[in-house]
C-alpha atoms as a PDB file:
ATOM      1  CA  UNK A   1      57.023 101.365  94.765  1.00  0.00           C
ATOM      2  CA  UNK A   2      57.763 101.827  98.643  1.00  0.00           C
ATOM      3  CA  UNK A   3      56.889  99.206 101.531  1.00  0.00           C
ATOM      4  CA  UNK A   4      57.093  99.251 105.024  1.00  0.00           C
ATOM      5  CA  UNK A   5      56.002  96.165 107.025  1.00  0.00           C
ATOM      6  CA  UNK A   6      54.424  99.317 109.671  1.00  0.00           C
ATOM      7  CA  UNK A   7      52.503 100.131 107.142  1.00  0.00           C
ATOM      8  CA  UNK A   8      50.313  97.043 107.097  1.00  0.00           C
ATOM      9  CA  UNK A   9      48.837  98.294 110.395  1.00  0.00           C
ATOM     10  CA  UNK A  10      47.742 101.475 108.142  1.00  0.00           C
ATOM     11  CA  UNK A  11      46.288  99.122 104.927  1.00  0.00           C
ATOM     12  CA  UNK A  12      43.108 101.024 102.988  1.00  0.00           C
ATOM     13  CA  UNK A  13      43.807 104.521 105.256  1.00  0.00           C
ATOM     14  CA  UNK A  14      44.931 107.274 103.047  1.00  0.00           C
ATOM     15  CA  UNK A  15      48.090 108.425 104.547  1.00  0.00           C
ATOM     16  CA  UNK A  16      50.679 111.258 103.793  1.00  0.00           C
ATOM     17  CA  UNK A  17      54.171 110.376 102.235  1.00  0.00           C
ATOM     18  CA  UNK A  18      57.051 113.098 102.068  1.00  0.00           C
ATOM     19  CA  UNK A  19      59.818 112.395 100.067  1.00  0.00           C
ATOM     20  CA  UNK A  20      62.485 114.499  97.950  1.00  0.00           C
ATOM     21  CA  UNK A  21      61.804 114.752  94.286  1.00  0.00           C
ATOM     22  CA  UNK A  22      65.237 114.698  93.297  1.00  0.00           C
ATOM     23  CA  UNK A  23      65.792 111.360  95.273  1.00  0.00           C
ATOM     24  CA  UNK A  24      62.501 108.947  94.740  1.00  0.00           C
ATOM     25  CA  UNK A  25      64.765 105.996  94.805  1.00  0.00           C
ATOM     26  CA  UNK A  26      65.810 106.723  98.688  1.00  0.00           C
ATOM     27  CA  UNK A  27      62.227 106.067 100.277  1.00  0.00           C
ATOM     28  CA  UNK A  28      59.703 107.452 101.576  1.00  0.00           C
ATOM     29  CA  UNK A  29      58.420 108.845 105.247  1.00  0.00           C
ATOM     30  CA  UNK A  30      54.844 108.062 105.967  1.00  0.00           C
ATOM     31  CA  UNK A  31      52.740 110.112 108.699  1.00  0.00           C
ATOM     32  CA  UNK A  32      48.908 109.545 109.812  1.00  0.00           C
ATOM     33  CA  UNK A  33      46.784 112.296 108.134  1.00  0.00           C
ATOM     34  CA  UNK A  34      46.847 113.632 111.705  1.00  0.00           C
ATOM     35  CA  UNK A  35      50.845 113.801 111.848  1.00  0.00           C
ATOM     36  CA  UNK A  36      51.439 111.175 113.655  1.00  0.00           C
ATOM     37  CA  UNK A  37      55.214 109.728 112.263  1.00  0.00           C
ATOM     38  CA  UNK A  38      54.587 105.900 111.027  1.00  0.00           C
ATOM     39  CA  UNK A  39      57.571 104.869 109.184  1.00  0.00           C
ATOM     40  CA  UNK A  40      59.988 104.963 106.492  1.00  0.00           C
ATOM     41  CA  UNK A  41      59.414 102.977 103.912  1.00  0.00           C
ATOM     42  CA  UNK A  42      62.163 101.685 101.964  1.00  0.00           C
ATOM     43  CA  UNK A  43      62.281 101.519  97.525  1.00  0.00           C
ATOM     44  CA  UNK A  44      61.296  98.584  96.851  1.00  0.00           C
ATOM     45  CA  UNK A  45      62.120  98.776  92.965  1.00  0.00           C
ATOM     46  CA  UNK A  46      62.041 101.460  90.824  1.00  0.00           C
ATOM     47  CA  UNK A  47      59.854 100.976  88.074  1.00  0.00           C
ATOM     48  CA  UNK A  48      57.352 102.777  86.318  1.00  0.00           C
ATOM     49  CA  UNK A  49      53.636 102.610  87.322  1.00  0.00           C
ATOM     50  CA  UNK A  50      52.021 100.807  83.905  1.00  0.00           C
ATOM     51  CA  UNK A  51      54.801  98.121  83.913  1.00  0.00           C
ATOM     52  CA  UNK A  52      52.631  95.081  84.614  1.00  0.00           C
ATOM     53  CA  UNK A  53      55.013  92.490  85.174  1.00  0.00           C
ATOM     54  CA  UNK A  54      56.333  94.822  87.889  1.00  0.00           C
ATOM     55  CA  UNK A  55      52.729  94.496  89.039  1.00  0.00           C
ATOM     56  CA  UNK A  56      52.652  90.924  89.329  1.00  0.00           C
ATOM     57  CA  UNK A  57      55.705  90.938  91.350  1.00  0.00           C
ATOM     58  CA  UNK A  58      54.416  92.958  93.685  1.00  0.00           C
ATOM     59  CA  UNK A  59      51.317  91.090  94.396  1.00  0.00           C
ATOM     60  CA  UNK A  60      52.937  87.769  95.024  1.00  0.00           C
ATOM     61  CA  UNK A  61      55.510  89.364  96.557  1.00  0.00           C
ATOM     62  CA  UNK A  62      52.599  90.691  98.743  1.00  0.00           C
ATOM     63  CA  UNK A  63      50.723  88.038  99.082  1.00  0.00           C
ATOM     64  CA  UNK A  64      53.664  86.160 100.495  1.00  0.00           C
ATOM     65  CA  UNK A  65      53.926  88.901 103.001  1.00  0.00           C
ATOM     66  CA  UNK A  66      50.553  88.491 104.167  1.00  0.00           C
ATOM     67  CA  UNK A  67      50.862  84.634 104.347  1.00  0.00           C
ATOM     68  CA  UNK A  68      53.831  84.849 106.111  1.00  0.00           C
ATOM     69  CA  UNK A  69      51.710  87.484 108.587  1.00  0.00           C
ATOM     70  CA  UNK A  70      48.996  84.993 109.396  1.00  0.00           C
ATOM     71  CA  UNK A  71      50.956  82.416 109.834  1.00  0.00           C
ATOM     72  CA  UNK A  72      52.883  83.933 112.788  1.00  0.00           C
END
């Protein structure tokens, strides 16, 4: 899983991440579907996709985020 606080900006776009197979763990870059360079967005943890307790992380983890955005 990969996050970016830039990427908020980009939330429910489709969007074009590049990475290196070998090294999934490193990040990410993200462009525009256009090209346009957003970010890099940083591993956040390394775990599988059907894990749903990594799941539920996320979201509150999220959710915080988003609080935390409104809030400012």
């Amino acid at each position: 899983r990969y996050w970016s606080a830039e990427m908020a900006q980009h939330a429910g776009r489709q969007v074009v991440a590049r990475f290196d197979p070998a090294r999934l763990h490193q990040g990410v870059h993200v462009y525009t579907l256009d090209g346009r360079y957003i970010c890099f967005a940083d591993c956040v943890e390394a775990a599988g996709f059907n894990d749903a307790n990594a799941g539920r992380e996320h979201s509150r983890a999220r959710q915080s985020f988003m609080r935390a955005t409104k809030q400012q």
